[in-house]
N, C-alpha and C. Protein backbone atom coordinates (compact mmCIF):
# COMPACT_ATOMS: atom_id res chain seq x y z
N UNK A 1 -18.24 5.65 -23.16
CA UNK A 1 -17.49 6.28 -22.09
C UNK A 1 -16.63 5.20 -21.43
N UNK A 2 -15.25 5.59 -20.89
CA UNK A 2 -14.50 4.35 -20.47
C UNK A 2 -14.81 4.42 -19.01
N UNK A 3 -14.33 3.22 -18.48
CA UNK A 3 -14.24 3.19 -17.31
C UNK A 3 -13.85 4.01 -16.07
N UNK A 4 -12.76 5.00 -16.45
CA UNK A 4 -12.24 5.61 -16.02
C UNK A 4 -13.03 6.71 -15.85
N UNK A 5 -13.77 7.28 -16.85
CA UNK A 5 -14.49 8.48 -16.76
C UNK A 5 -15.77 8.31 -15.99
N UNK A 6 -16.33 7.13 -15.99
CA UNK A 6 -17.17 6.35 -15.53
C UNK A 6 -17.05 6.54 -14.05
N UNK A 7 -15.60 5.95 -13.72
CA UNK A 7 -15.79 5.87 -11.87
C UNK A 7 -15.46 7.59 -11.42
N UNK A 8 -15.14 8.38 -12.28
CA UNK A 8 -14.43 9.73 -12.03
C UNK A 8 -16.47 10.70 -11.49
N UNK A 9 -17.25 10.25 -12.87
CA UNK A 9 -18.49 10.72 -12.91
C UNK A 9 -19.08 10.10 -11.30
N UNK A 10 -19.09 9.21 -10.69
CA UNK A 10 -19.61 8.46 -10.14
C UNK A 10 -19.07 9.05 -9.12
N UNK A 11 -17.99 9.57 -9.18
CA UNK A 11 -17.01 9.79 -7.33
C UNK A 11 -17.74 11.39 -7.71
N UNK A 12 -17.49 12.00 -8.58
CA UNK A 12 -18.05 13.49 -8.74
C UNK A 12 -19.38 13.67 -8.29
N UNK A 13 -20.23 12.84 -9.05
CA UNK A 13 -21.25 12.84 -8.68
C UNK A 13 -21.89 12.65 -7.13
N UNK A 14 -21.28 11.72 -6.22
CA UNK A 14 -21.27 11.19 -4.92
C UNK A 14 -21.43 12.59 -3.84
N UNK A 15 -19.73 13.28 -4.95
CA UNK A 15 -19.23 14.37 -3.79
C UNK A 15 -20.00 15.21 -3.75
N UNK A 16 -20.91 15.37 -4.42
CA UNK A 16 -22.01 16.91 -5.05
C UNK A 16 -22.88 16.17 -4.26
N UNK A 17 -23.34 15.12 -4.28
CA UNK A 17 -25.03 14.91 -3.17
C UNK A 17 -24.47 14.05 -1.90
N UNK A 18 -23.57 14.92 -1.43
CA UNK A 18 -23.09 13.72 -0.33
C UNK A 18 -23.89 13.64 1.05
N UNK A 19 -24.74 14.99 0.93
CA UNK A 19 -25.64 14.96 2.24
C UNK A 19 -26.57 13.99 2.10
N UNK A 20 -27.09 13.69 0.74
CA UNK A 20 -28.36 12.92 0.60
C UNK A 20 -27.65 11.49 0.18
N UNK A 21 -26.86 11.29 -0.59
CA UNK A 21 -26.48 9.93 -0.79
C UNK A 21 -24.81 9.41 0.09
N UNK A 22 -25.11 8.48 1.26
CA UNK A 22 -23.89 8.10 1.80
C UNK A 22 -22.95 7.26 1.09
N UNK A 23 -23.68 6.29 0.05
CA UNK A 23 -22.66 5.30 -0.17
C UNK A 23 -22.70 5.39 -1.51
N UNK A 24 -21.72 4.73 -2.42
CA UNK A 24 -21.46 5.00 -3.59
C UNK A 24 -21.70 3.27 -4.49
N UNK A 25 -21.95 3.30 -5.06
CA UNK A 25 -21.86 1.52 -5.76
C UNK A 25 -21.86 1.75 -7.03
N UNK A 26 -20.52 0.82 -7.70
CA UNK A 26 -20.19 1.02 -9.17
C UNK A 26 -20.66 -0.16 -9.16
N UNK A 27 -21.43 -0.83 -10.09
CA UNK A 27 -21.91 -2.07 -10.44
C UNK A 27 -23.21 -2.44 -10.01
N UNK A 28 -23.46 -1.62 -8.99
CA UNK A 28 -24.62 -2.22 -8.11
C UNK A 28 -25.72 -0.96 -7.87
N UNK A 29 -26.86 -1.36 -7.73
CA UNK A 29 -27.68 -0.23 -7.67
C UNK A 29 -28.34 -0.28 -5.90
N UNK A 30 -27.52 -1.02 -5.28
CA UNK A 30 -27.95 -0.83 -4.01
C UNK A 30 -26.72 -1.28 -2.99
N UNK A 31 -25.77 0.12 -2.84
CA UNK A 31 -24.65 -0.06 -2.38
C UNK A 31 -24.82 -0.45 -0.89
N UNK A 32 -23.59 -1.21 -0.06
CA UNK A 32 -24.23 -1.86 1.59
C UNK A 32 -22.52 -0.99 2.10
N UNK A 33 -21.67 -0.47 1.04
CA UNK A 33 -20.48 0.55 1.92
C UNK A 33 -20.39 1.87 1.58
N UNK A 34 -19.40 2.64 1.59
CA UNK A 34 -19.55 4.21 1.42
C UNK A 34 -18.72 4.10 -0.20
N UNK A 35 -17.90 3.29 0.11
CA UNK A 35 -17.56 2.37 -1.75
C UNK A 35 -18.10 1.15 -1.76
N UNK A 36 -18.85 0.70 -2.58
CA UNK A 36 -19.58 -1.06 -2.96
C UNK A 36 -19.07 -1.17 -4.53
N UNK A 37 -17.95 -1.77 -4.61
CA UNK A 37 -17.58 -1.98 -6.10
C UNK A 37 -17.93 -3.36 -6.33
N UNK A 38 -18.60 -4.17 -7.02
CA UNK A 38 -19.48 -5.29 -7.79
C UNK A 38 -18.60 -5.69 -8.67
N UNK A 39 -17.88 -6.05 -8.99
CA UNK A 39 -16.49 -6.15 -9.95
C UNK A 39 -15.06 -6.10 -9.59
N UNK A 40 -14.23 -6.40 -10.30
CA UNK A 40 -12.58 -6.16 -10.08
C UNK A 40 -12.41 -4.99 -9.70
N UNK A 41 -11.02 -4.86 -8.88
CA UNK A 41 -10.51 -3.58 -8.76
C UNK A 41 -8.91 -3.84 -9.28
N UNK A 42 -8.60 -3.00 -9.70
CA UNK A 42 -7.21 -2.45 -10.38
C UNK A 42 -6.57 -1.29 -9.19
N UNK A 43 -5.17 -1.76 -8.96
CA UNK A 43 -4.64 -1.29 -8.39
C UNK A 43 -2.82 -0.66 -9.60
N UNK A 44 -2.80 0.34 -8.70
CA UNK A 44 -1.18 0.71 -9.63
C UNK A 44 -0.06 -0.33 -9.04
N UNK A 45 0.57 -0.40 -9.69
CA UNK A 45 2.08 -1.73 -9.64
C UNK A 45 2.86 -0.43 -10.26
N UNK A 46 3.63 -0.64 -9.93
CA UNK A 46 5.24 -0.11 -10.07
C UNK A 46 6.21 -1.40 -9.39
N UNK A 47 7.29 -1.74 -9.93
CA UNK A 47 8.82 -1.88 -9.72
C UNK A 47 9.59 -1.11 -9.19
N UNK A 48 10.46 -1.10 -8.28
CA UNK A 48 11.42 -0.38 -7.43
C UNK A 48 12.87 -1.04 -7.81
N UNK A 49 13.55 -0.83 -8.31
CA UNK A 49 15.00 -1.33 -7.77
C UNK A 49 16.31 -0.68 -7.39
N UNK A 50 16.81 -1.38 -6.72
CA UNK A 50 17.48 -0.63 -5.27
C UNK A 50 18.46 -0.06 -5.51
N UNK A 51 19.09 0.95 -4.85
CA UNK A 51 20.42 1.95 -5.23
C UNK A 51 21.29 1.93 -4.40
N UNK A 52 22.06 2.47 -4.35
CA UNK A 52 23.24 3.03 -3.20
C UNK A 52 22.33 3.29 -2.18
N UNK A 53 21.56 4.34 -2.03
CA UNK A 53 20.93 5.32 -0.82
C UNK A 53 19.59 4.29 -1.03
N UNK A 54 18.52 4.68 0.03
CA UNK A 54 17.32 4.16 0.61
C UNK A 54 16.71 4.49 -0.91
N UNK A 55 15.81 3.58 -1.80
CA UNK A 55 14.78 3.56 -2.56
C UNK A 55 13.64 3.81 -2.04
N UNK A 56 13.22 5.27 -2.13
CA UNK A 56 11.72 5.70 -1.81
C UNK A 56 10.61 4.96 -2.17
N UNK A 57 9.68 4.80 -1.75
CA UNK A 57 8.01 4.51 -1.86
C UNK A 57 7.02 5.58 -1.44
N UNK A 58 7.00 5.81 -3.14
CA UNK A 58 6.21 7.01 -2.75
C UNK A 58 5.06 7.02 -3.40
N UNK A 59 4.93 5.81 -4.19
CA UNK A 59 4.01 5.87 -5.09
C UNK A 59 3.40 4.49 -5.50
N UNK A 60 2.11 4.09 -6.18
CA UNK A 60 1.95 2.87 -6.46
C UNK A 60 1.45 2.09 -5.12
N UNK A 61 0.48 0.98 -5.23
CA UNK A 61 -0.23 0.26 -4.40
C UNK A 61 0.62 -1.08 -3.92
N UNK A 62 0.72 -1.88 -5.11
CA UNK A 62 1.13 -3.07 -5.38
C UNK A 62 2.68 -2.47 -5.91
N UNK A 63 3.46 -2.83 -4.72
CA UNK A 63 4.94 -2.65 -5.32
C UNK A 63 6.03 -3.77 -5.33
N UNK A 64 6.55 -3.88 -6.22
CA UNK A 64 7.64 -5.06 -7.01
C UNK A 64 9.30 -4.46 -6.26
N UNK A 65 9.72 -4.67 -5.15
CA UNK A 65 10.89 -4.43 -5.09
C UNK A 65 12.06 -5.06 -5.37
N UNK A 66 13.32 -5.02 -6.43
CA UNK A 66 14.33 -5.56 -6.78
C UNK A 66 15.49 -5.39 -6.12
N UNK A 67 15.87 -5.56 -5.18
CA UNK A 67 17.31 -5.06 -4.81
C UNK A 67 18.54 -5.68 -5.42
N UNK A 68 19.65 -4.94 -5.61
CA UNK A 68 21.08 -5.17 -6.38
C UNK A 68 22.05 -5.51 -5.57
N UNK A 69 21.57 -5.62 -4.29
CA UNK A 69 22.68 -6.54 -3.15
C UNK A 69 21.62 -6.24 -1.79
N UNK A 70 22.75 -7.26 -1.03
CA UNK A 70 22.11 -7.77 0.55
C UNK A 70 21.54 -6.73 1.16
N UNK A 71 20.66 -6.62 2.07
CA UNK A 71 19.53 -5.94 2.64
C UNK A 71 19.69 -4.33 1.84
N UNK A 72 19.39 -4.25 0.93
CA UNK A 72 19.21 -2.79 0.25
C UNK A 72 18.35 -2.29 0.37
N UNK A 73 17.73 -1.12 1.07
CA UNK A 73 16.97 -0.06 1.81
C UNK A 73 16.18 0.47 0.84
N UNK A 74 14.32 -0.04 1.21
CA UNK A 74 13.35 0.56 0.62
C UNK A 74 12.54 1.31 1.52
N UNK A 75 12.43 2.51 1.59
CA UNK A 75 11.65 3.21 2.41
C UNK A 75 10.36 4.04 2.74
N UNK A 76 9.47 3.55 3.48
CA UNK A 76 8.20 3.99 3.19
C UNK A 76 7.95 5.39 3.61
N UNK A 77 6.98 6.35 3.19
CA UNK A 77 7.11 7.70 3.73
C UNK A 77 6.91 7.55 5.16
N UNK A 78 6.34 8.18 6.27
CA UNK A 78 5.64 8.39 7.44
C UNK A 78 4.70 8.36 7.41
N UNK A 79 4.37 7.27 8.33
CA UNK A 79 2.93 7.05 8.65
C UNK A 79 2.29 7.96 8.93
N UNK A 80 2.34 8.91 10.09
CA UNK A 80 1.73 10.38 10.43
C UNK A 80 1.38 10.83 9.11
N UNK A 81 2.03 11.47 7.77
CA UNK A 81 1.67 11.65 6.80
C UNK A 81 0.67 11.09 5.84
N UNK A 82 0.36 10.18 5.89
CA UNK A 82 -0.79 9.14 5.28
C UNK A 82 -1.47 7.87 6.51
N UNK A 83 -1.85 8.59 6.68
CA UNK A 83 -2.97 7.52 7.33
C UNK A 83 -3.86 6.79 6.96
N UNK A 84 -4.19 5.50 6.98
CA UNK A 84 -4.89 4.46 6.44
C UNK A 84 -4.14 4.14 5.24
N UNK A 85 -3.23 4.46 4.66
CA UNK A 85 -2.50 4.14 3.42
C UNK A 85 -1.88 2.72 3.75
N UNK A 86 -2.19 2.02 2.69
CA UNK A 86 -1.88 0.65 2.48
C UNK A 86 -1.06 0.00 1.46
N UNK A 87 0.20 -0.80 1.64
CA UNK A 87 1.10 -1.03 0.57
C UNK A 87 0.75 -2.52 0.45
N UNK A 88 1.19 -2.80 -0.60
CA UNK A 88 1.54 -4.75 -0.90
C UNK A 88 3.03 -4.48 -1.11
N UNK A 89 4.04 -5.06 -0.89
CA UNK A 89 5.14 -5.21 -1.04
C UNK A 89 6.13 -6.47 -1.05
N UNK A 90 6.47 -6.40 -2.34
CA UNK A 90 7.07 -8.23 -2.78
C UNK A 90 8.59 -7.87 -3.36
N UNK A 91 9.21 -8.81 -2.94
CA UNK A 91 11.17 -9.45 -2.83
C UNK A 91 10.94 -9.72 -4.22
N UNK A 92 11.14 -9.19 -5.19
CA UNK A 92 11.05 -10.06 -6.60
C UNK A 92 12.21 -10.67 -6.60
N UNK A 93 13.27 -10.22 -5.90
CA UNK A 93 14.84 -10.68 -6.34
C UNK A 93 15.00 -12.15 -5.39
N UNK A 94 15.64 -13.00 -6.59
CA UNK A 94 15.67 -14.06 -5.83
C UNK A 94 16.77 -14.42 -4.74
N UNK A 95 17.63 -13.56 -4.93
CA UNK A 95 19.04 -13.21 -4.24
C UNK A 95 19.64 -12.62 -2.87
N UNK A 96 18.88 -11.21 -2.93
CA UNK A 96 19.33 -10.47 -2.43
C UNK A 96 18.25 -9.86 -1.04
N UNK A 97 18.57 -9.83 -0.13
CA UNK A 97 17.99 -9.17 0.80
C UNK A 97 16.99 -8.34 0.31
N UNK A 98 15.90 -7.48 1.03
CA UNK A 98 15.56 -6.27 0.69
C UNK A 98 15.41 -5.60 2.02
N UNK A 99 15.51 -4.46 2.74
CA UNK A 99 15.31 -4.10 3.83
C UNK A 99 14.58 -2.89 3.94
N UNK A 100 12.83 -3.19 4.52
CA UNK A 100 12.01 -2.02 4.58
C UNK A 100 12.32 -1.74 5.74
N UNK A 101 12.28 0.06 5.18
CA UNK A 101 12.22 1.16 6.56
C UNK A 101 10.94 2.07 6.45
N UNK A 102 10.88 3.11 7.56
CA UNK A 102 9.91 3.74 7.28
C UNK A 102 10.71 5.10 7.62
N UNK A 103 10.46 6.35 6.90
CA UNK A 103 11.10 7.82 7.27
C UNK A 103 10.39 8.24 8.29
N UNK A 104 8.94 7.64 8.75
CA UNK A 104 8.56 8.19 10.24
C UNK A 104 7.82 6.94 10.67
N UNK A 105 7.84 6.38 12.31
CA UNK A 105 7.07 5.38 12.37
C UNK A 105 7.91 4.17 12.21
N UNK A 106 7.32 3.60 13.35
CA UNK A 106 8.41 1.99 13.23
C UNK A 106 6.97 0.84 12.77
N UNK A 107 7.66 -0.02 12.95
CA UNK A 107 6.71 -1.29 12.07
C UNK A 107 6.30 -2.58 12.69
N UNK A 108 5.35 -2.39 13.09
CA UNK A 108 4.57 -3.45 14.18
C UNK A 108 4.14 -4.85 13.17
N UNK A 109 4.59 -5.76 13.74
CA UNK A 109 4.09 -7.08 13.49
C UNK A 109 3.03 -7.30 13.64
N UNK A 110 1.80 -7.69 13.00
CA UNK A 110 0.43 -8.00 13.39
C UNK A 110 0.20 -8.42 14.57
N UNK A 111 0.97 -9.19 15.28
CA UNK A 111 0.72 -9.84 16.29
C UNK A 111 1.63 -9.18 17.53
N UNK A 112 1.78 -7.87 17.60
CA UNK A 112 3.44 -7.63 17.95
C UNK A 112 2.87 -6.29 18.90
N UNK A 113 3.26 -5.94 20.08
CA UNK A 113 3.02 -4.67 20.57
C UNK A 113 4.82 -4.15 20.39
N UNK A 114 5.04 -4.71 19.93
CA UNK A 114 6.78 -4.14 19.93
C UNK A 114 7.05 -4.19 18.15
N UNK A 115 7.63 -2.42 17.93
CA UNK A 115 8.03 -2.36 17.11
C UNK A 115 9.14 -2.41 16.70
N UNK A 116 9.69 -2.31 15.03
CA UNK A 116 11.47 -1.98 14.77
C UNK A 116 11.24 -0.74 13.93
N UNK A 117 12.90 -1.09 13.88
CA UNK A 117 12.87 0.23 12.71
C UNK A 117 13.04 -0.14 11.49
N UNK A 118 13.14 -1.81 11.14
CA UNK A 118 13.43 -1.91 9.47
C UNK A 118 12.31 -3.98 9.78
N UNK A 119 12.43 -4.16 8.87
CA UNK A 119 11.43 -5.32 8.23
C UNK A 119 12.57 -6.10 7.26
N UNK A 120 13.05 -7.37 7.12
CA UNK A 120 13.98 -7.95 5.69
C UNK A 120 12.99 -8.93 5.25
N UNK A 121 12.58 -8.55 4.04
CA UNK A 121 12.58 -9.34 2.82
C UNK A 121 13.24 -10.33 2.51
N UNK A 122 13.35 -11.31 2.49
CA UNK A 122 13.75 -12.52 1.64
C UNK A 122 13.17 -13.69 1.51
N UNK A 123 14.21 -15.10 0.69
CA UNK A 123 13.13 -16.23 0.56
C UNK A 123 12.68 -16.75 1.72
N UNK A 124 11.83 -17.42 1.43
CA UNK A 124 10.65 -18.45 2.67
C UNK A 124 10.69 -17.61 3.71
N UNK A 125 11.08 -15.84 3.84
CA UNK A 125 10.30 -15.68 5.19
C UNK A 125 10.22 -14.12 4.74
N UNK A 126 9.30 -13.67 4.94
CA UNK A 126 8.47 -12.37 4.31
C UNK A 126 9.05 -11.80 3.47
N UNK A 127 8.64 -12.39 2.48
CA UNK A 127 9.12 -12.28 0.84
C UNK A 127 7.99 -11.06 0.45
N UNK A 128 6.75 -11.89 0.92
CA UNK A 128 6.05 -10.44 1.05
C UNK A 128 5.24 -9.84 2.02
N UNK A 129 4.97 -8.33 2.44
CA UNK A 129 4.22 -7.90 3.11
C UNK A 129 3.25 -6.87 2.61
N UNK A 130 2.70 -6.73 2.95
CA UNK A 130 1.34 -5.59 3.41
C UNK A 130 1.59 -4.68 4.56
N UNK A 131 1.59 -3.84 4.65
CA UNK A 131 1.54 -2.60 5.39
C UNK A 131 0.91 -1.59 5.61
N UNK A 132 -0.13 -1.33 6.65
CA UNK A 132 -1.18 -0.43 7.03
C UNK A 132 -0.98 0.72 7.97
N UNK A 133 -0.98 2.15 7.45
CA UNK A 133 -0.37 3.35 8.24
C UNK A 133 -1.73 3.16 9.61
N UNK A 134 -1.09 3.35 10.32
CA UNK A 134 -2.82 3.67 11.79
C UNK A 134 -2.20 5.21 11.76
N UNK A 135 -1.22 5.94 11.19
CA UNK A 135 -1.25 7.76 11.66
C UNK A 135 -0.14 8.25 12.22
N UNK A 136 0.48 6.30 12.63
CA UNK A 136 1.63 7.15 13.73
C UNK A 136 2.83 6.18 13.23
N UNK A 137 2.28 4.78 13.33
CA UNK A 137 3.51 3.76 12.68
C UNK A 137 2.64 2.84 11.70
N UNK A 138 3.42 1.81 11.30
CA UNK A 138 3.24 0.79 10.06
C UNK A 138 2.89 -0.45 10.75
N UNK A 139 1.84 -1.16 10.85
CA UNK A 139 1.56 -2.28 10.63
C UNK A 139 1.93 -3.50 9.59
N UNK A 140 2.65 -4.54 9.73
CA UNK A 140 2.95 -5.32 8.44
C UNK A 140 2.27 -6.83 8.30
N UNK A 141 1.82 -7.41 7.80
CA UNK A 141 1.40 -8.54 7.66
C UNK A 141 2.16 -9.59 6.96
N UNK A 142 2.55 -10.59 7.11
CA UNK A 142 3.49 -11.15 6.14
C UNK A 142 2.45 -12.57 5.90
């Protein structure tokens, strides 16, 4: 059986005894979270590269953004819409600007009670970020 069917049985299984079993552990027979994975995790990667109009993010964990000129517009859905949703997001281009937005929700600096409405990508200064929905706006980490 592959892996895949493996963690699918394991989440199925979870959801069917969820009154009696809280936490789930792939690897481990004595889980300490509600997921305890004992091993690697694999995340989806996708590539983005940039267009005329705003390049959506709509998909994928770990995302590769390319833009084809100066601050070219990648845009995250709304936070309100996904909550707790978490991006990695990296400037692959060595060139060119990249400029994150969000379609709902502005984007707080970790350290920041003041938000914007866009984030730039480039070299030696947040080439890359991380971004955490709280429900209402984007958190970014660089």
């Amino acid at each position: 059986m592959n892996v895949h069917k493996q963690l699918l049985l394991v989440l199925v299984f979870g959801c069917f005894f969820q009154s009696g079993f809280s936490q789930v552990g792939i690897n481990t027979t004595a889980p300490l979270s509600t997921l305890d994975i004992n091993g690697n995790l694999s995340v989806k990667v996708i590539t983005l590269t940039g267009s005329g109009s705003a390049t959506l993010i709509s998909d994928g964990v770990y995302i590769s953004v390319n833009p084809q000129a100066t601050n070219q517009e990648f845009q995250l859905p709304s936070a309100s819409s996904y909550p707790g949703r978490i991006y990695i997001i990296r400037n692959i281009n060595n060139t060119y600007t990249a400029m994150l937005t969000s379609a709902g929700g502005l984007l707080f600096p970790k350290t920041s009670t003041t938000g914007s409405s866009q984030v730039y990508m480039y070299e030696n200064s947040s080439r890359s970020v991380i971004v955490a929905s709280d429900g209402s706006n984007w958190t970014y980490f660089n």
